[in-house]
C-alpha atoms as a PDB file:
ATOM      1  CA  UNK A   1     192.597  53.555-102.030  1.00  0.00           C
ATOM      2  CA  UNK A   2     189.256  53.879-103.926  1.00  0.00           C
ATOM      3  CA  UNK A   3     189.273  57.807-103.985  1.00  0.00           C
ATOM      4  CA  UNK A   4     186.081  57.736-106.760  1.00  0.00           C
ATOM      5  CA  UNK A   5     184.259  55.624-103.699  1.00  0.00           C
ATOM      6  CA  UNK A   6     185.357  57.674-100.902  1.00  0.00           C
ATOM      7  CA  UNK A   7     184.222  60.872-103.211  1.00  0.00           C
ATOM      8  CA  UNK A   8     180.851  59.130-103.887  1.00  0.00           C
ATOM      9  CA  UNK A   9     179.970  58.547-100.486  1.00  0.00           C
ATOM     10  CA  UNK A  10     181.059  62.295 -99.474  1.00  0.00           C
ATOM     11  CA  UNK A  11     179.017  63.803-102.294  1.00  0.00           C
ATOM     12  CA  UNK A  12     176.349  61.932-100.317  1.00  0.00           C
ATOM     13  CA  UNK A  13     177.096  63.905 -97.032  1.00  0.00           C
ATOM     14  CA  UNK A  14     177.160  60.042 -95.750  1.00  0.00           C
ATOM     15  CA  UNK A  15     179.745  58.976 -92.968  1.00  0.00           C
ATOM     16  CA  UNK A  16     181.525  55.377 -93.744  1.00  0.00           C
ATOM     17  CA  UNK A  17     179.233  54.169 -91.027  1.00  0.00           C
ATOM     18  CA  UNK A  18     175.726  55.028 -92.318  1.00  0.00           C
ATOM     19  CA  UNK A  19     177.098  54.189 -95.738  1.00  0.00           C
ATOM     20  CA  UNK A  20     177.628  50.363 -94.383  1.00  0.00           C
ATOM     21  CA  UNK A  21     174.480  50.352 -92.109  1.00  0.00           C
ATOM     22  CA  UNK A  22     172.368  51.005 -95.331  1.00  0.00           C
ATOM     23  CA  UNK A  23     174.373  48.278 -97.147  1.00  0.00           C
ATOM     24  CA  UNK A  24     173.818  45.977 -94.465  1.00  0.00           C
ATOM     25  CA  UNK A  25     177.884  45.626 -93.692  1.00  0.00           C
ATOM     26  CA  UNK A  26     179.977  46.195 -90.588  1.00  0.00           C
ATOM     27  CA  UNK A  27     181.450  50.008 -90.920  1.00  0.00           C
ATOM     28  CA  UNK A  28     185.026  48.385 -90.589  1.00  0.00           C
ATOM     29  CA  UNK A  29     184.580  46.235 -93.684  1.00  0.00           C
ATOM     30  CA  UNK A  30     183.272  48.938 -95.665  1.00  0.00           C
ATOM     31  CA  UNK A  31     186.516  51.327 -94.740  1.00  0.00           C
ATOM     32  CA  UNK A  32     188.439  48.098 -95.854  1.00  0.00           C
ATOM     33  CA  UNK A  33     186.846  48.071 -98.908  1.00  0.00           C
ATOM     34  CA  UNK A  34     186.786  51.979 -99.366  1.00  0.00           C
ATOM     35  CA  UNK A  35     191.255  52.171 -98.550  1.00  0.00           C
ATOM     36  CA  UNK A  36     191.541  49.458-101.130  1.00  0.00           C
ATOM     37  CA  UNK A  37     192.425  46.465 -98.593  1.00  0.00           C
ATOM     38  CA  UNK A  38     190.051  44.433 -99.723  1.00  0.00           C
ATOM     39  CA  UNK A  39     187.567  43.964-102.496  1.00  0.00           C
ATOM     40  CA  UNK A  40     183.675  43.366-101.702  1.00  0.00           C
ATOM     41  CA  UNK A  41     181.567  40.362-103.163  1.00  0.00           C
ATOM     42  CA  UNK A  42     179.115  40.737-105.903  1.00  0.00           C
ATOM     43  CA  UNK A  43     176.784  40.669-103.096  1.00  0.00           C
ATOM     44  CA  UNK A  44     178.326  43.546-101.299  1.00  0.00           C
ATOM     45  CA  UNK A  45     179.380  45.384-104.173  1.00  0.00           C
ATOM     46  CA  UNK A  46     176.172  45.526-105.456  1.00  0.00           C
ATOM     47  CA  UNK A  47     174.122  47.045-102.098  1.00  0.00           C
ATOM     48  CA  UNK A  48     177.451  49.530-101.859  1.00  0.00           C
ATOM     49  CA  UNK A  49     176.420  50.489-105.559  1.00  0.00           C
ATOM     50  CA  UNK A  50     172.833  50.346-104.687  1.00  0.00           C
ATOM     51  CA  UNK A  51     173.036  53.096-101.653  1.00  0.00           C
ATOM     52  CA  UNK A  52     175.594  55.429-103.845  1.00  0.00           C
ATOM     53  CA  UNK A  53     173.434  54.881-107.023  1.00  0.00           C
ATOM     54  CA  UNK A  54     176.145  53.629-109.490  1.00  0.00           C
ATOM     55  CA  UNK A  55     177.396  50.675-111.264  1.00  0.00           C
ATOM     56  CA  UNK A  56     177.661  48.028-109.264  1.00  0.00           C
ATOM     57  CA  UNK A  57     181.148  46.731-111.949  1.00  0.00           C
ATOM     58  CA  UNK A  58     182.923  49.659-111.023  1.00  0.00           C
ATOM     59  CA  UNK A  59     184.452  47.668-108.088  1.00  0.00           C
ATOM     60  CA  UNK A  60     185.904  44.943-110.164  1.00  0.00           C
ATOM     61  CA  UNK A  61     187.075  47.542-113.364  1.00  0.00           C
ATOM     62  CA  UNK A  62     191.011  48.055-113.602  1.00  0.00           C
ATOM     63  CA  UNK A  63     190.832  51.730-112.918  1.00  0.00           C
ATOM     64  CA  UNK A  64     187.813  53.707-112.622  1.00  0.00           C
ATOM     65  CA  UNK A  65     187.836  56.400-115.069  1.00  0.00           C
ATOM     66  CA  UNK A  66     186.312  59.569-114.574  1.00  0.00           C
ATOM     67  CA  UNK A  67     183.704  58.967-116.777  1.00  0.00           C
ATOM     68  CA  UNK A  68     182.211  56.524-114.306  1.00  0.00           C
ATOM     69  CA  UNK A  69     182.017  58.706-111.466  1.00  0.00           C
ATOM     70  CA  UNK A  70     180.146  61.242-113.900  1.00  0.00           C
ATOM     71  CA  UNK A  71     177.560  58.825-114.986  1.00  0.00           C
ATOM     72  CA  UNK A  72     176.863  57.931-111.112  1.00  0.00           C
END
């Protein structure tokens, strides 16, 4: 699970669904994506990033340090 992603999105007060409607992405991909089942394109990474306003790289780091959720 991608806990920093689910907490980004909450900080947001955004549901998963409005979250993927702004990205452009079905709301059942994005919950993939969020639990960690599967990991978004560039392309999709990026307009996830772009909504949240964060590093779009964070999706393909090892383990997202707190640090990274700070500087979001």
């Amino acid at each position: 699970m991608r806990k920093w992603l689910k907490n980004m999105r909450l900080s947001k007060k955004m549901t998963q669904k409005e979250l993927a409607e702004l990205a452009g992405i079905s709301r059942s991909t994005y919950a993939m994506i969020e639990n960690g089942q599967r990991n978004p394109s560039v392309e999709v990474a990026k307009r996830i990033a772009n909504v949240l306003s964060f590093d779009w790289t964070y999706f393909f780091e090892d383990e997202c340090h707190v640090s990274c959720i700070a500087t979001a």
